[in-house]
Protein backbone atom coordinates (compact mmCIF):
# COMPACT_ATOMS: atom_id res chain seq x y z
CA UNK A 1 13.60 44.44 -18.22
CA UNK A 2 11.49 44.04 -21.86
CA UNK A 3 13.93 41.29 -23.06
CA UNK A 4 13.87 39.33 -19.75
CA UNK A 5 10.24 39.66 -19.79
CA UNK A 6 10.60 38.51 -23.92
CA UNK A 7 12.66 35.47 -23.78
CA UNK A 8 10.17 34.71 -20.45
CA UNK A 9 7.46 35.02 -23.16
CA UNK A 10 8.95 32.68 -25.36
CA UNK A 11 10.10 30.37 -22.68
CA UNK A 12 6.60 29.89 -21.85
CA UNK A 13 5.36 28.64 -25.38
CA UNK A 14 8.66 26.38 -25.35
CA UNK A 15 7.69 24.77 -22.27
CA UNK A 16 3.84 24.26 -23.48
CA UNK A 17 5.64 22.77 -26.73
CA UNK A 18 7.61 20.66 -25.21
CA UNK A 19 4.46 19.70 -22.84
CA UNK A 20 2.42 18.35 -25.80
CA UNK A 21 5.47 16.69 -27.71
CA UNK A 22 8.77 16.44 -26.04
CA UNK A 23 11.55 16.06 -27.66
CA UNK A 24 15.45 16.32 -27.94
CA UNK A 25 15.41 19.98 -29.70
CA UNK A 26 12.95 21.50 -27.52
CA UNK A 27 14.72 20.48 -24.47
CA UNK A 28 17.88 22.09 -25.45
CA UNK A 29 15.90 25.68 -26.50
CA UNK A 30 14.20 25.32 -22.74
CA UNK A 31 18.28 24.76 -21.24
CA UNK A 32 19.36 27.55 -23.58
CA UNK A 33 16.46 30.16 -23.12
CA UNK A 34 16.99 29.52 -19.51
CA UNK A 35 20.91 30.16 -19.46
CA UNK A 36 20.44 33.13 -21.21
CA UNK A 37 17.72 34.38 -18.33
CA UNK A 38 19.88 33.88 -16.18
CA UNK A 39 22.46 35.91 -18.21
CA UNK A 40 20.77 38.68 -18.36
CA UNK A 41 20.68 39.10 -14.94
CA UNK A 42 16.81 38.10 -15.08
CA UNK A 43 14.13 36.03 -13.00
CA UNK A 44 12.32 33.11 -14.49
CA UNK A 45 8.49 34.31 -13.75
CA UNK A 46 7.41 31.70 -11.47
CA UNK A 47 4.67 30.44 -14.06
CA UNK A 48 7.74 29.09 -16.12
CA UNK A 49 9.20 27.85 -12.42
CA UNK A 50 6.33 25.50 -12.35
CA UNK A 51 6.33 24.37 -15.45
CA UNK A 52 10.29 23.72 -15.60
CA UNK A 53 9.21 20.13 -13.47
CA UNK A 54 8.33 18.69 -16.33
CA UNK A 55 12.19 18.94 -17.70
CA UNK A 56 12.80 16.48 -14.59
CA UNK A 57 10.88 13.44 -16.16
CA UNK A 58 12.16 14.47 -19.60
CA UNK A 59 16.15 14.53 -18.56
CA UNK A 60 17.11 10.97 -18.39
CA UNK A 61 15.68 9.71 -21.85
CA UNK A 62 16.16 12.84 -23.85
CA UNK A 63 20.23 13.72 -22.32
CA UNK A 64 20.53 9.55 -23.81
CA UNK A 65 19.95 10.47 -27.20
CA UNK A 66 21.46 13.67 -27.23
CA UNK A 67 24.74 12.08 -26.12
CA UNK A 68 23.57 9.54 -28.93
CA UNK A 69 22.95 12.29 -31.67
């Protein structure tokens, strides 16, 4: 599906974002891009599956001071 493939697009420059300066906002357009994958009934291509593991060392810190926010 073009739109699955689209929002995989854009989930990919998200996750290099978020790679070079993470933060609070990006996190929540990776969880929201994501959900709506899912959604749609779509796959996340498994470049973006490896680059999700980054989200694991971000969670802790940046879920603090979104609950703060």
């Amino acid at each position: 599906d073009e739109k699955v493939m689209g929002m995989n697009i854009g989930l990919f420059y998200i996750l290099e974002e978020l790679k070079k300066n993470p933060s609070t906002e990006l996190l929540i357009k990776v969880l929201v891009m994501t959900s709506k994958i899912e959604k749609q009934r779509g796959s996340i291509i498994s470049l973006n599956k490896e680059r999700l593991k980054i989200i694991s060392d971000l969670v802790p810190v940046t879920y603090k001071e979104a609950i703060c926010s």
